[in-house]
Protein backbone atom coordinates (compact mmCIF):
# COMPACT_ATOMS: atom_id res chain seq x y z
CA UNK A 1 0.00 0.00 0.00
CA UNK A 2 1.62 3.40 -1.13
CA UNK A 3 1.70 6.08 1.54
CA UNK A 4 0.47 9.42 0.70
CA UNK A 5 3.38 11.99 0.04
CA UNK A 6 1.47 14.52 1.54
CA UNK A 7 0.09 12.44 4.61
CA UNK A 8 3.40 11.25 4.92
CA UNK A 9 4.84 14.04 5.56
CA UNK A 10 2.73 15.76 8.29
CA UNK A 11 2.15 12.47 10.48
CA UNK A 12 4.29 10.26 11.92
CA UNK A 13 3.39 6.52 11.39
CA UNK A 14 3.93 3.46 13.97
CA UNK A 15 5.91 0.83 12.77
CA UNK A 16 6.38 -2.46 14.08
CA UNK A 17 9.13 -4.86 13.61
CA UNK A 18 7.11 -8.28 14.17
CA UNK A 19 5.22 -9.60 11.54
CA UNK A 20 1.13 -9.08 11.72
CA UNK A 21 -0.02 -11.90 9.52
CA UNK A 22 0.62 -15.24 9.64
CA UNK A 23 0.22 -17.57 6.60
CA UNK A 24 -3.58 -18.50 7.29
CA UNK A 25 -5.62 -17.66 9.89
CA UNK A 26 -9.68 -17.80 10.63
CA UNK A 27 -12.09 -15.12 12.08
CA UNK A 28 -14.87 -18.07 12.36
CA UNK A 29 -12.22 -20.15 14.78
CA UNK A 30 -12.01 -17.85 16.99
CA UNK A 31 -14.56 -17.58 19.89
CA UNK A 32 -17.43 -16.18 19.34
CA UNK A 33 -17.83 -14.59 23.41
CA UNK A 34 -15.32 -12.59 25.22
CA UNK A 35 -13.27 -12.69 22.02
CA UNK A 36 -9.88 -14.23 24.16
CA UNK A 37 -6.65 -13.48 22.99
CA UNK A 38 -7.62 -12.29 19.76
CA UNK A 39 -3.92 -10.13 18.52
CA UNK A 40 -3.94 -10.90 14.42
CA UNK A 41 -5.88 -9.57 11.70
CA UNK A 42 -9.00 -11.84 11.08
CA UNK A 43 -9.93 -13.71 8.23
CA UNK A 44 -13.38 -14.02 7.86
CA UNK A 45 -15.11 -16.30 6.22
CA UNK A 46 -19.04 -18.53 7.04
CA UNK A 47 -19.16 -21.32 8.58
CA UNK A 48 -22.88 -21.94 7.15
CA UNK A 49 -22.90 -20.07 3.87
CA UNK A 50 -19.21 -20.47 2.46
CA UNK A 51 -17.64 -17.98 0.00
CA UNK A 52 -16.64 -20.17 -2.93
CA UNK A 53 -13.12 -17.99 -3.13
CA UNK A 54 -10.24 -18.17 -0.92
CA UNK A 55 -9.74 -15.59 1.16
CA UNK A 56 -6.47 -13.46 0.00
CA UNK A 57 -4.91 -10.56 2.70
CA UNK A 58 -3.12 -7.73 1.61
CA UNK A 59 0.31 -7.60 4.12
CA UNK A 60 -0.48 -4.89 6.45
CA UNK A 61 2.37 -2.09 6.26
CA UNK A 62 3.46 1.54 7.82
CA UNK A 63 0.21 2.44 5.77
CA UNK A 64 -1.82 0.68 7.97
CA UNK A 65 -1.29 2.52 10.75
CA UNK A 66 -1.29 5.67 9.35
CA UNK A 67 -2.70 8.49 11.02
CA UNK A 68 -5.15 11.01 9.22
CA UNK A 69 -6.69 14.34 9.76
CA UNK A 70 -9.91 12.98 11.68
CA UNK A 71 -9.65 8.96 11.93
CA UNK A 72 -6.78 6.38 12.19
CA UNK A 73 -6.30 2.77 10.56
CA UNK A 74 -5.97 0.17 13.00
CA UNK A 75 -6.14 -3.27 12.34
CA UNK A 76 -9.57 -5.31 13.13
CA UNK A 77 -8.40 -7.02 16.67
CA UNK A 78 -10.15 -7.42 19.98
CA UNK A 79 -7.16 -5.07 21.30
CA UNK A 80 -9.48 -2.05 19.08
CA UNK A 81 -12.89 -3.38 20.31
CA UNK A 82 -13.11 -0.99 22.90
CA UNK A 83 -11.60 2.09 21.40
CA UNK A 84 -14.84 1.47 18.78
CA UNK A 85 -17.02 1.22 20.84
CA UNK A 86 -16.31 4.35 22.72
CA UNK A 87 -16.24 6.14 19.50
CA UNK A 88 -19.83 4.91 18.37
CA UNK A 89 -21.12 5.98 22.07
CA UNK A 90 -19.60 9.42 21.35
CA UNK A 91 -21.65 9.47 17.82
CA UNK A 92 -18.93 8.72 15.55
CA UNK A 93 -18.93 6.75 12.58
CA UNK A 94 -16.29 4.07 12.00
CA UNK A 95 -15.06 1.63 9.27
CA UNK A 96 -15.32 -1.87 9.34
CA UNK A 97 -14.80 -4.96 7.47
CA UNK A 98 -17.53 -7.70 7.27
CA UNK A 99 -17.94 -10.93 5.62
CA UNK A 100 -19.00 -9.44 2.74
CA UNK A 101 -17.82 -5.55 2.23
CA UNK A 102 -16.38 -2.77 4.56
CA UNK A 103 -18.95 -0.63 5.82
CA UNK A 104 -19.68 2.40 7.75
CA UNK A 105 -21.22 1.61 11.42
CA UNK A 106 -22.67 3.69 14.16
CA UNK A 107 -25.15 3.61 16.90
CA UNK A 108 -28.28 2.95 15.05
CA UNK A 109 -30.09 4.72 18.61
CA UNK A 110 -27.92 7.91 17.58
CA UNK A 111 -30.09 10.15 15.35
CA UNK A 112 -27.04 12.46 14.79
CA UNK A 113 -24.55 9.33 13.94
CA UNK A 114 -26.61 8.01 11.53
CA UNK A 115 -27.35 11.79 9.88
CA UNK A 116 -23.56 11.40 9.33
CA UNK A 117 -23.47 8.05 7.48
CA UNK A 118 -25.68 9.97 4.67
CA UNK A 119 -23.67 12.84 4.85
CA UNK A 120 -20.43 10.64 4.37
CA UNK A 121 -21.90 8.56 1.59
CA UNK A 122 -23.71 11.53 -0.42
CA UNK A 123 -27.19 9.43 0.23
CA UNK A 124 -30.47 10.06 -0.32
CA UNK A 125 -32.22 9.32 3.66
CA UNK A 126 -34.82 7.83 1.70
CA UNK A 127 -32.71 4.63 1.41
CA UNK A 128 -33.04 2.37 4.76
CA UNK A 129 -30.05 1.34 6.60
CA UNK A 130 -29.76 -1.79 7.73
CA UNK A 131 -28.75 -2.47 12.08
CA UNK A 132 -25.79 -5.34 12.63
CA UNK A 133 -26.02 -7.18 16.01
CA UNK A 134 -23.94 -9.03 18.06
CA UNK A 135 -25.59 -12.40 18.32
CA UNK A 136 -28.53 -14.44 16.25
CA UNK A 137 -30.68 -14.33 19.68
CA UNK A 138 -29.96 -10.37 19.77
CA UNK A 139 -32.47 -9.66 16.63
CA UNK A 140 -35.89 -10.63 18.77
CA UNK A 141 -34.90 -7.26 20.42
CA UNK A 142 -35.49 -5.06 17.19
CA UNK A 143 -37.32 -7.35 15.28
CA UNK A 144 -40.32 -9.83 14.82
CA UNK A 145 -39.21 -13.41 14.82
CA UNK A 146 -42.16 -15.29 16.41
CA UNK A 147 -43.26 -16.57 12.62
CA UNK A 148 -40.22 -18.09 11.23
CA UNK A 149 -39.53 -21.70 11.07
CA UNK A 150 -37.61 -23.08 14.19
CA UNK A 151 -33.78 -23.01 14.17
CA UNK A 152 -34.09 -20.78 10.72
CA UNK A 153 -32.33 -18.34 11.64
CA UNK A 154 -29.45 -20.02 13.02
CA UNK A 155 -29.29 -21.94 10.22
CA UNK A 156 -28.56 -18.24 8.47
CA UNK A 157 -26.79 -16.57 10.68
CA UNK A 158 -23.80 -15.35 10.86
CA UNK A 159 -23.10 -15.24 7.23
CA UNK A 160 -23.02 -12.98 4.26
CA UNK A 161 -27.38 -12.60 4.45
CA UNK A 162 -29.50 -9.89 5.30
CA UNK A 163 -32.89 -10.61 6.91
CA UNK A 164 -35.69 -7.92 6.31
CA UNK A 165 -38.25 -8.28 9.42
CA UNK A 166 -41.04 -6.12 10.81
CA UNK A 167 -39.80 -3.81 13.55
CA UNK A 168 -43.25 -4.55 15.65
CA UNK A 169 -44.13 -2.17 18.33
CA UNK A 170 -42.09 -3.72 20.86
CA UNK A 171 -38.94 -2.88 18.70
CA UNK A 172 -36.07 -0.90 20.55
CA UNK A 173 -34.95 0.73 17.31
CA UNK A 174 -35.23 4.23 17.71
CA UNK A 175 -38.13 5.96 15.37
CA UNK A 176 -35.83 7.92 13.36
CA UNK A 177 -34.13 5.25 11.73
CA UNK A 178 -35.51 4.75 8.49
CA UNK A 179 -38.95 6.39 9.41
CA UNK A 180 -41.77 5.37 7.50
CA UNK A 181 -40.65 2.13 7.34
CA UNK A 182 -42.44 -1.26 9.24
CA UNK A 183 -39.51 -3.18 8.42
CA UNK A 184 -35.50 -3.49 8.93
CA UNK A 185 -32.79 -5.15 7.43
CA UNK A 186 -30.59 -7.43 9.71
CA UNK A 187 -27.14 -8.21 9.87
CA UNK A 188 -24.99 -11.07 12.10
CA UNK A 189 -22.13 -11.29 10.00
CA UNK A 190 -19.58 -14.28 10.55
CA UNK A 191 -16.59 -11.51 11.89
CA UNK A 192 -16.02 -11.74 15.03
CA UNK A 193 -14.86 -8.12 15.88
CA UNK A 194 -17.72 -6.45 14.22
CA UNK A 195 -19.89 -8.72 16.51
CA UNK A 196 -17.83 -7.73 19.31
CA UNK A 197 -18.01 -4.33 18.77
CA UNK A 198 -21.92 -4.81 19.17
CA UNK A 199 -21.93 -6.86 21.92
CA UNK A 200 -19.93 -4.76 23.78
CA UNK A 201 -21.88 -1.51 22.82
CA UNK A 202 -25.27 -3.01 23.81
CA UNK A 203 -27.41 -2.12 21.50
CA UNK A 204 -27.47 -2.30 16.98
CA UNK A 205 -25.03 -1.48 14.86
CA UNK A 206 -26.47 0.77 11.96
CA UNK A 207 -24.69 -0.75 8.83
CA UNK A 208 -23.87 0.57 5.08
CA UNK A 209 -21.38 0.02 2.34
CA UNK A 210 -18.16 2.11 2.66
CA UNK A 211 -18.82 3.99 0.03
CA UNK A 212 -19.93 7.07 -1.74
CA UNK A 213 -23.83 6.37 -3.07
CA UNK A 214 -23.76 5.04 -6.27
CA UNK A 215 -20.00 3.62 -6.64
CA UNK A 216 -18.36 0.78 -6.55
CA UNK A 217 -18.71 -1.40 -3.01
CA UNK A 218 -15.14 -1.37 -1.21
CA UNK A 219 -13.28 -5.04 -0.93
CA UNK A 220 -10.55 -3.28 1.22
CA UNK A 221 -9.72 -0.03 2.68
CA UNK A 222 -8.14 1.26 -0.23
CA UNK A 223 -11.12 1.48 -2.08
CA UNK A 224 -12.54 4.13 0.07
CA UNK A 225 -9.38 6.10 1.30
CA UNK A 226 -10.99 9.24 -0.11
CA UNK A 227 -13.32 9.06 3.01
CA UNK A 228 -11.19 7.72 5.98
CA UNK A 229 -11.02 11.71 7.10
CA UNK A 230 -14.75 11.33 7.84
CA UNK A 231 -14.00 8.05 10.24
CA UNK A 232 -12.92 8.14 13.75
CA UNK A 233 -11.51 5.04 13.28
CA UNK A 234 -10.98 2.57 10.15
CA UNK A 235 -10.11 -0.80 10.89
CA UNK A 236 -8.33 -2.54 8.59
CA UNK A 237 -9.48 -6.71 7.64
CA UNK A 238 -7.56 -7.17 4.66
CA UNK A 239 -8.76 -7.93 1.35
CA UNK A 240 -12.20 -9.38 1.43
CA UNK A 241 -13.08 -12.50 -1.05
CA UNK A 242 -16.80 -12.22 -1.47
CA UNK A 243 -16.23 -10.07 -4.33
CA UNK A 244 -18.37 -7.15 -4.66
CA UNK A 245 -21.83 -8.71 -4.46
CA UNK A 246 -22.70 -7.85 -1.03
CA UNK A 247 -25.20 -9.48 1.13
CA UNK A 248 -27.86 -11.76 0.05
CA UNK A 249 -30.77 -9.46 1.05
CA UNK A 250 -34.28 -11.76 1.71
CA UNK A 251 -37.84 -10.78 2.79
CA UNK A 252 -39.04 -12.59 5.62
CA UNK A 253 -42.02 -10.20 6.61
CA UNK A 254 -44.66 -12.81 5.49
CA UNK A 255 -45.72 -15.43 7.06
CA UNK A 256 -44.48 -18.92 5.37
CA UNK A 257 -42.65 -17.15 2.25
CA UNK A 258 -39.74 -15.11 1.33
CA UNK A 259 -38.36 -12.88 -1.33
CA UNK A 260 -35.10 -12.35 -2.47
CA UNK A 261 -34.50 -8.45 -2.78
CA UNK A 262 -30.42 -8.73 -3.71
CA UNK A 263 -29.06 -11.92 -5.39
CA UNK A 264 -25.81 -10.96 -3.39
CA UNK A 265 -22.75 -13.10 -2.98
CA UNK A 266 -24.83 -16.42 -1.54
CA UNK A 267 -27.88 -16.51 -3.02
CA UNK A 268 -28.13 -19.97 -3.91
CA UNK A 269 -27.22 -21.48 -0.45
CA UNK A 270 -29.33 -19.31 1.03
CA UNK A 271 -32.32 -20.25 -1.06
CA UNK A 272 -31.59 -23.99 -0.23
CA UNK A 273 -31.46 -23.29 3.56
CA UNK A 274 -34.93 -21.16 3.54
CA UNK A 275 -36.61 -24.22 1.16
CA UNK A 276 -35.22 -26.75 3.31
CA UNK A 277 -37.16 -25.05 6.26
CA UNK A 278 -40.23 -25.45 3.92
CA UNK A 279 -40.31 -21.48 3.20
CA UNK A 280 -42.00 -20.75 -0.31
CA UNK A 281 -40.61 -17.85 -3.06
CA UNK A 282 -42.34 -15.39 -3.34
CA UNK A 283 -42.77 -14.29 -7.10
CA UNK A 284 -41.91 -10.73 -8.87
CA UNK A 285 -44.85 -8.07 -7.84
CA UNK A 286 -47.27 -7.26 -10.23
C-alpha cells in the first residue's frame, strides 16, 4: 500500500518490527464470546454459507497505521474493540470490514450518527439502513421473529445474508431510523470483531457500504481512502473475497414465504437453507 506523500509528511506513522499476519488464519475459529486473545488480523469467512473464493490478505504495512486528519487505521483485533465502541457511544462513525464488504457503522439509537453516514456517503435518507447485532438471539430485540420456522435463523446466521423483518411495536430501534418504514434489514455477520463491537456496545449497529452512493462497493480499505477523514476510526481486515456482491438481502415479513430483494454473494445457499425449512418464493410483484 503506497503512503500518501502529503500524509506522509505531516504524520508520523507506527511501525512495528514483528510480523502481523501469519500464513492463514480464521475469524470463524475464533470464539465467538469474550473474544480471548484475539492479537492478528482476522480472516473471515461462514461457517454456514461459504464464499466459494479463498480468502487473499493484503500484508499490512506503515500504511496501515497511518494516522489522518480525523480517523486512524488500526487493524480489526479485539485489542481495538473498545476504542470502537467508545467512539460509536460518542456518535462517531467508524469503518469496518464484514464478511461481505467494509462498511460504515454507528449507533443505530444515535439520530445524529446516523445523519452522518448519509452525509459521508452523499445518500439520499430515503434509502433504509440496515442495524448489525452481536448475536442471532440479539435480533428478537429489534425485530419480529415469532413466525419463522424453528432453528431458521441459526441456520442463516452469521453469514453474508440480510434478513428484512417487521420492527413490531415492541422494537427498541429508535423511530428515526428509516422512518416510514415497518420493516429493517438485519445483519450477524460471521466476523467476530464487528460482533464484538456490538456486543460490547449493547445495542445495533447501523450498517452501510463504505462507500460514496452510487460507486463501486469497497473489498478493502483502499477502495474508500478518499473518506477515511470522515471516520474516527478505520479498521483494517484485509482484502475481502466475497467479491463485490454484497449481502444476500431476503424478505421474511410474510408469514411462510420469502423474497429475495439482492441476489448478493450467496444466493443460492441461502435459497436452499430457507426451502429446506419449507419457506416458499415469493414471485416478482405485479
Amino acid at each position: 500500500m503506497n503512503i500518501p506523500t502529503k500524509i506522509a509528511g505531516r504524520f508520523p506513522l507506527f511501525l512495528s518490527s514483528a510480523p502481523l499476519l501469519p500464513s492463514s488464519s480464521s475469524c470463524s475459529s475464533l470464539p465467538s464470546r469474550g473474544l480471548r486473545s484475539l492479537s492478528l488480523v482476522p480472516i473471515l469467512h461462514s461457517r454456514r454459507l461459504r464464499p466459494k473464493m479463498a480468502w487473499s490478505l493484503e500484508k499490512l504495512d506503515a500504511a496501515a497505521f497511518e494516522v489522518t486528519q480525523l480517523g486512524v487505521v488500526r487493524p480489526a483485533t479485539e485489542a481495538h474493540v473498545d476504542e470502537a465502541v467508545e467512539a460509536l457511544r460518542a456518535g462517531k462513525v467508524i469503518a469496518v470490514p464484514t464478511d461481505t464488504l467494509y462498511g460504515f457503522a454507528c449507533d443505530a439509537c444515535s439520530l445524529e450518527a446516523v445523519h452522518r453516514i448519509y452525509e459521508i456517503k452523499g445518500r439520499k435518507h430515503t434509502s433504509p439502513l440496515a442495524i448489525c447485532v452481536g448475536d442471532v438471539l440479539d435480533i428478537t430485540r429489534f425485530a419480529v421473529t415469532d413466525h419463522l420456522p424453528h432453528g431458521l435463523l441459526e441456520s442463516l446466521l452469521p453469514g453474508p445474508v440480510t434478513l428484512v423483518l417487521r420492527r413490531g411495536e415492541s422494537s427498541m430501534l429508535e423511530k428515526s431510523l428509516n422512518p416510514g418504514l415497518e420493516s429493517i434489514g438485519v445483519r450477524v455477520p460471521d466476523c467476530n470483531f464487528i460482533r464484538g463491537i456490538a456486543r460490547e456496545l449493547g445495542s445495533a449497529l447501523a450498517l452501510t457500504s463504505a462507500n460514496l452512493s452510487g460507486q463501486p462497493s469497497s473489498v478493502s480499505i483502499k477502495d474508500f481512502e478518499n473518506l477515511w477523514e470522515h471516520c474516527a476510526y478505520v479498521y483494517q481486515g484485509g482484502v475481502l473475497p466475497s467479491g463485490r456482491a454484497g449481502s444476500t438481502v431476503v424478505d421474511l415479513t410474510r408469514l411462510g414465504k420469502f423474497k429475495i430483494l439482492r441476489s448478493g454473494s450467496a444466493r443460492e445457499e441461502t435459497v436452499a437453507i430457507l426451502e429446506r425449512h419449507s419457506l416458499e418464493e415469493e414471485g416478482p410483484s405485479s
